[in-house]
C-alpha atoms as a PDB file:
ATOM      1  CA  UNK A   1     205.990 203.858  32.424  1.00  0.00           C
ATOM      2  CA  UNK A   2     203.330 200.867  32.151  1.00  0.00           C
ATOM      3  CA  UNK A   3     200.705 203.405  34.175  1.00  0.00           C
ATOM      4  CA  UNK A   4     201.060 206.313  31.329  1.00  0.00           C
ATOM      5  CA  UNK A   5     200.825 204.022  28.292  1.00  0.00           C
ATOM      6  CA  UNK A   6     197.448 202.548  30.220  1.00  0.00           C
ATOM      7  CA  UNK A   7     196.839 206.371  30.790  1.00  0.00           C
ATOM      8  CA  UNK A   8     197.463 207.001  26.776  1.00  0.00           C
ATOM      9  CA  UNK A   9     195.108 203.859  25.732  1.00  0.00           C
ATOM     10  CA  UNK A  10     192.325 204.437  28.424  1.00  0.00           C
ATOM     11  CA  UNK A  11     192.272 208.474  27.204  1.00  0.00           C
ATOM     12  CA  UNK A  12     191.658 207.287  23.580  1.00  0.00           C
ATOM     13  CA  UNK A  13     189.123 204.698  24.321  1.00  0.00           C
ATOM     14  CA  UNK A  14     187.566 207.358  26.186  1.00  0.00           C
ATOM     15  CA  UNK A  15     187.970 210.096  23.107  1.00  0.00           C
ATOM     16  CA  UNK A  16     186.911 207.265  20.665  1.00  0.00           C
ATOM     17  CA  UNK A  17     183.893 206.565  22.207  1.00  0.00           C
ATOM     18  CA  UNK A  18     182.578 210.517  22.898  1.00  0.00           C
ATOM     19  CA  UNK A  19     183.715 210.772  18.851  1.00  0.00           C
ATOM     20  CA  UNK A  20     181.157 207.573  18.129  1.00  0.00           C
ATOM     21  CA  UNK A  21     178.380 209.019  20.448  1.00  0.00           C
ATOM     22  CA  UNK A  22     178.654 212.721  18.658  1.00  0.00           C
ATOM     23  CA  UNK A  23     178.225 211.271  15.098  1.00  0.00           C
ATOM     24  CA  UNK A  24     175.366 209.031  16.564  1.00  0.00           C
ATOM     25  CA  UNK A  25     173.520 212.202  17.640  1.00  0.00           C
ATOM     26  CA  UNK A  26     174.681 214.025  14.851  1.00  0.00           C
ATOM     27  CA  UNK A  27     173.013 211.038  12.608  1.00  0.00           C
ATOM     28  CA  UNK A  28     169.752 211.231  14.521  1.00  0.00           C
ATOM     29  CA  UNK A  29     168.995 215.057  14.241  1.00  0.00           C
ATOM     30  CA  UNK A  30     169.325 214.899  10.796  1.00  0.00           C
ATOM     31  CA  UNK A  31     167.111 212.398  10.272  1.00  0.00           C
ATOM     32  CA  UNK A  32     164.339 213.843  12.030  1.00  0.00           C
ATOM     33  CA  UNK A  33     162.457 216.280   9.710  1.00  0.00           C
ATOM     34  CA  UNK A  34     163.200 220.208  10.554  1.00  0.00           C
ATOM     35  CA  UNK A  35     160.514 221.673  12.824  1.00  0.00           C
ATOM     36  CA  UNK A  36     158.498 224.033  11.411  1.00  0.00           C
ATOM     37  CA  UNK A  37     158.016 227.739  12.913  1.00  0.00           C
ATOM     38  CA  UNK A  38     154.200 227.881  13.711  1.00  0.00           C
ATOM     39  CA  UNK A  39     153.353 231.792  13.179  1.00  0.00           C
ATOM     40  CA  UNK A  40     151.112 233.342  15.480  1.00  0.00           C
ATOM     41  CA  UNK A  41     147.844 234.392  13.316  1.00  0.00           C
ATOM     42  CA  UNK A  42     144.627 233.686  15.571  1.00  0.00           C
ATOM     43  CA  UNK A  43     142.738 234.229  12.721  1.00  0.00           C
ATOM     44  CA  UNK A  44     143.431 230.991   9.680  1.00  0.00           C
ATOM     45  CA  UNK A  45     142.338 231.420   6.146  1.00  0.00           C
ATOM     46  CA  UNK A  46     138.801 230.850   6.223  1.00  0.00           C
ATOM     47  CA  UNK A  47     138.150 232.998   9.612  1.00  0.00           C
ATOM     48  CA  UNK A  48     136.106 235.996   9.674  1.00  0.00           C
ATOM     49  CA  UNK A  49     137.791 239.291  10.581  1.00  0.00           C
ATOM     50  CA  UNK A  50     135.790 240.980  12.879  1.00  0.00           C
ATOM     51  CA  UNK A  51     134.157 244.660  12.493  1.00  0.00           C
ATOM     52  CA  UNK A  52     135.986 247.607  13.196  1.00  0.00           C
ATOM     53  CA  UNK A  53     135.623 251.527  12.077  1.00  0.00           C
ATOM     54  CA  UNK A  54     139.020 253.951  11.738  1.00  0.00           C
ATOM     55  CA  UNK A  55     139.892 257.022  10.118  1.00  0.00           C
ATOM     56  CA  UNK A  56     143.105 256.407   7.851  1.00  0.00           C
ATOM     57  CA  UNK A  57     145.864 258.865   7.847  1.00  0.00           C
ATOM     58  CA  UNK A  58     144.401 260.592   4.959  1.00  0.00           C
ATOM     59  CA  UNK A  59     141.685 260.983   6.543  1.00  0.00           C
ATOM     60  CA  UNK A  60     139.238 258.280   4.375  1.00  0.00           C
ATOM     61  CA  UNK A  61     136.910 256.220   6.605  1.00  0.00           C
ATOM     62  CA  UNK A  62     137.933 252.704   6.643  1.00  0.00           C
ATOM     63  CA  UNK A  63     135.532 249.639   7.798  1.00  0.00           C
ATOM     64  CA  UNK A  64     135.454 245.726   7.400  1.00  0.00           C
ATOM     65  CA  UNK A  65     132.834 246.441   4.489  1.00  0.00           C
ATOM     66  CA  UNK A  66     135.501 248.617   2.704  1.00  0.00           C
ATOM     67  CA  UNK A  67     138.766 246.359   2.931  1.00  0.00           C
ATOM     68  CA  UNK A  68     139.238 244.041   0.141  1.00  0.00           C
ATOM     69  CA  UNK A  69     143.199 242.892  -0.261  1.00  0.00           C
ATOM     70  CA  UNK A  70     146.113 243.322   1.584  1.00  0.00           C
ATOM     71  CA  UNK A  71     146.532 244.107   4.643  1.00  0.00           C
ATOM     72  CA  UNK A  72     149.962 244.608   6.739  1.00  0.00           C
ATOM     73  CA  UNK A  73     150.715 245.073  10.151  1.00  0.00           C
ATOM     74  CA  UNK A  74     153.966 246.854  11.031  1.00  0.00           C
ATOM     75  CA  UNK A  75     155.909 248.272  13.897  1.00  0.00           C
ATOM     76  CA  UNK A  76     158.458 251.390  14.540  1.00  0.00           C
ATOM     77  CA  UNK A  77     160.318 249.098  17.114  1.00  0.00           C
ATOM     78  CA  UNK A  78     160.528 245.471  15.237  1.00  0.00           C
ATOM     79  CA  UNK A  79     163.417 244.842  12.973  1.00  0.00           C
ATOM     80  CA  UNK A  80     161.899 242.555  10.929  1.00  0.00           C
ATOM     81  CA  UNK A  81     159.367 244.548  10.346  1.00  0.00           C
ATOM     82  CA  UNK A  82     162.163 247.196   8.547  1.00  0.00           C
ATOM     83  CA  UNK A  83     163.265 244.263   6.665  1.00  0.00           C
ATOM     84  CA  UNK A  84     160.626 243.388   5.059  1.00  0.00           C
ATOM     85  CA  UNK A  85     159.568 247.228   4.328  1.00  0.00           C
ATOM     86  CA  UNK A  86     161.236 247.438   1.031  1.00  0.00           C
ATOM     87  CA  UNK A  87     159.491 244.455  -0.364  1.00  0.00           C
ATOM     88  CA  UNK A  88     155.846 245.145   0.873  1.00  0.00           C
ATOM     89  CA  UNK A  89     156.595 248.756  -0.749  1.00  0.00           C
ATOM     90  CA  UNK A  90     156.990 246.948  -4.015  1.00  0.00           C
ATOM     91  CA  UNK A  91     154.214 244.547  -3.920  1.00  0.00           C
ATOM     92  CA  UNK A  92     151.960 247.218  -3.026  1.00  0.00           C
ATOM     93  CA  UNK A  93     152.538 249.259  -5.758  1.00  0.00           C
ATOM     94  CA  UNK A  94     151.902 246.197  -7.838  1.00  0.00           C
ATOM     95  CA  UNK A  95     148.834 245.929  -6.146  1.00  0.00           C
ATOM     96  CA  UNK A  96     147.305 249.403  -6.477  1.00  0.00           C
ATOM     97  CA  UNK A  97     147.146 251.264  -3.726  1.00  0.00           C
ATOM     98  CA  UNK A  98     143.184 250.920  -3.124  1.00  0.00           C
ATOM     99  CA  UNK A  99     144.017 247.297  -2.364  1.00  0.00           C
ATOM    100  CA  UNK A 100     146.449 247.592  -0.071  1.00  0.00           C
ATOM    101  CA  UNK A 101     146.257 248.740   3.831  1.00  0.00           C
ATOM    102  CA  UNK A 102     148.774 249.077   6.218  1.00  0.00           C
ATOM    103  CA  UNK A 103     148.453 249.901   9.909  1.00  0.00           C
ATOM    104  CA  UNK A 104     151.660 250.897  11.503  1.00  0.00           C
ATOM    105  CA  UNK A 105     152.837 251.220  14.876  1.00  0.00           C
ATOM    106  CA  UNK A 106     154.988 253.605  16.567  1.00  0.00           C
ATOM    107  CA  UNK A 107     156.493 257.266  15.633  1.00  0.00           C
ATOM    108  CA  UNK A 108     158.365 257.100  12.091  1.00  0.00           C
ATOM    109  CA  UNK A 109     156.735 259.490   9.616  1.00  0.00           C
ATOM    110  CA  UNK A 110     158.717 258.861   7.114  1.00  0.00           C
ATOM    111  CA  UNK A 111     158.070 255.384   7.031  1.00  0.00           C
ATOM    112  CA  UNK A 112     154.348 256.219   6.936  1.00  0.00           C
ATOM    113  CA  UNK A 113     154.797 258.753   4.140  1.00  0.00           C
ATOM    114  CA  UNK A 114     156.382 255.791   2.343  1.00  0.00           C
ATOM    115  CA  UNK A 115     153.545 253.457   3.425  1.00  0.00           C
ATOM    116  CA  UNK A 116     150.895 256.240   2.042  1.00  0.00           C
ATOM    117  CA  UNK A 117     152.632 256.420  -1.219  1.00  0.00           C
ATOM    118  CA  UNK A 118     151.253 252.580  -1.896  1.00  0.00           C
ATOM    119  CA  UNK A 119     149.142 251.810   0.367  1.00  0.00           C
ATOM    120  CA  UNK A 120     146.353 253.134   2.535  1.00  0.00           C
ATOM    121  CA  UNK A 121     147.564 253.426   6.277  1.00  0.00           C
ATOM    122  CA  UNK A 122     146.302 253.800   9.706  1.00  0.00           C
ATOM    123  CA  UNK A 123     148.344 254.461  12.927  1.00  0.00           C
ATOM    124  CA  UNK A 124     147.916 251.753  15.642  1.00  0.00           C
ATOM    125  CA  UNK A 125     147.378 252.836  18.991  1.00  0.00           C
ATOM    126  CA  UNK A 126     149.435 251.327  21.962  1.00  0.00           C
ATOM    127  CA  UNK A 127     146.833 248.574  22.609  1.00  0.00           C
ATOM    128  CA  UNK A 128     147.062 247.951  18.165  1.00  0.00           C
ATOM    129  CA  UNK A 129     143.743 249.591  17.553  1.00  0.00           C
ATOM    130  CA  UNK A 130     140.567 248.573  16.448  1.00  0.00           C
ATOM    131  CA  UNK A 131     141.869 246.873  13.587  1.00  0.00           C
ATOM    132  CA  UNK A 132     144.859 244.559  15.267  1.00  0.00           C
ATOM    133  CA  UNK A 133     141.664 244.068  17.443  1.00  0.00           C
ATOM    134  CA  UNK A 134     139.536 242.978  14.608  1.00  0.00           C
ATOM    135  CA  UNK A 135     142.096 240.555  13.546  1.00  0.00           C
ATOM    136  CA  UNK A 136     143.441 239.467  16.571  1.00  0.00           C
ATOM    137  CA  UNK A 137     146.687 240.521  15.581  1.00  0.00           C
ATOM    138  CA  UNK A 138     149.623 240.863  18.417  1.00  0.00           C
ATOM    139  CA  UNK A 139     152.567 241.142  16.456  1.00  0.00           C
ATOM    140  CA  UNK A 140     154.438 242.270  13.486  1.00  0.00           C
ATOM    141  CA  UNK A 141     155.139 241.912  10.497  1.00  0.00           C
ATOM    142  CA  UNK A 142     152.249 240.196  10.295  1.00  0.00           C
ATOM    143  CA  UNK A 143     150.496 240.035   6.442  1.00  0.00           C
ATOM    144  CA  UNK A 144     146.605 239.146   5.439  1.00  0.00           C
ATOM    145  CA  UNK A 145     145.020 238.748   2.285  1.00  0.00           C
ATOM    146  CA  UNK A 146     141.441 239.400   2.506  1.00  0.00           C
ATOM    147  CA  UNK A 147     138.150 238.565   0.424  1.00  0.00           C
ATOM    148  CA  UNK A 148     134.852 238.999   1.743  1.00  0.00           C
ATOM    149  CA  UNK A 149     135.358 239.633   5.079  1.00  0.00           C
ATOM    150  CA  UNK A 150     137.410 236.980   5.673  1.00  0.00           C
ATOM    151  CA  UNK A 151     141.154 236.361   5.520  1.00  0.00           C
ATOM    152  CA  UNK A 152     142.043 234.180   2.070  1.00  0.00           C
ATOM    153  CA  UNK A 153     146.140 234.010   3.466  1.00  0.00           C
ATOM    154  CA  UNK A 154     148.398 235.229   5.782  1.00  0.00           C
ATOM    155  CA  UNK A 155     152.241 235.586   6.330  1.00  0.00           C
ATOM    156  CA  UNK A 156     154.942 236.897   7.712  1.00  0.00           C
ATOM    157  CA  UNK A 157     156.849 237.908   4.963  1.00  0.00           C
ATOM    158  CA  UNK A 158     155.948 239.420   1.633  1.00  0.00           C
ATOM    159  CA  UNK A 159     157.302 236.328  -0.380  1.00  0.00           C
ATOM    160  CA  UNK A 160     155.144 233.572   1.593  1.00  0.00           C
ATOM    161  CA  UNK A 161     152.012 235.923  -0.036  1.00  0.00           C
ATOM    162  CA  UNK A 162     149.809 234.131  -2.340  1.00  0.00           C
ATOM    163  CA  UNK A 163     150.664 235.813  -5.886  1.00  0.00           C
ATOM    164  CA  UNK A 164     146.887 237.213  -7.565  1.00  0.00           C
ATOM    165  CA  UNK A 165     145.866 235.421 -10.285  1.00  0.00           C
ATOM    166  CA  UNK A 166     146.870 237.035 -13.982  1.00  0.00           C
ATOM    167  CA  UNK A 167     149.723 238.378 -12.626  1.00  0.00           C
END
């Protein structure tokens, strides 16, 4: 009977002292400041996009020297991407359309119809295209406001946009 009472006690030391380490760790993750998600955009407000030449699905010629605004990268196959649909849609068609461009990836026509409605869109190739070359761009959603030639902001979602001044 004396071994299982020293059992008992030893058992709860041992369960006291995990409990005391757990809240110890617990107490040092929370006092370390929350690591922030670095998005992958090669090119930083400030960079210069490079020059590129495409046809959009409308068939307008589309250049560097021509695209002034937004410009959104999307993808058939990326879920976020479909999340995040519904409010570029919206702030595109606050935008105007002629300042808005959107190059999408993969086989949905109806998402491109509803691209085209706002928005002035060209179809990436498997390798992105010429302009996921220009701005170094390997993944989606991925969001650029441009001025100039050069990218003013960038994001992954629609709310992390700069809003335009006036509005």
């Amino acid at each position: 009977m004396l071994y299982v009472v020293a059992a008992l006690v030893l058992l709860g030391l041992v369960c006291l002292l995990n409990l005391l380490l757990t809240v110890g760790i617990l107490r040092r993750m929370r006092a370390q400041p929350p690591a922030q998600a670095e998005l992958p955009f090669a090119l930083r407000p400030g960079s210069a996009v490079g020059e590129f030449a495409v046809t959009t699905t409308d068939g307008e010629p589309l250049t560097l020297a021509s695209l002034e605004g937004t410009v959104a990268f999307f993808s058939a196959d990326c879920a976020a991407c479909h999340e995040t649909l519904p409010d570029f849609l919206a702030y595109a068609r606050a935008q105007g359309r002629d300042n808005v461009f959107a190059v999408f990836g993969g086989d949905e026509p109806e998402t491109v119809r509803a691209l085209a409605e706002v928005a002035h869109v060209v179809t990436a190739e498997l390798d992105g295209g010429p302009v996921a070359a220009a701005f170094l761009n390997t993944w989606t959603p991925a969001l650029y406001v441009v001025g100039g030639g050069r990218v003013v902001a960038t994001a992954g979602r629609v709310h992390e946009l700069p809003v335009p001044a006036g509005r």
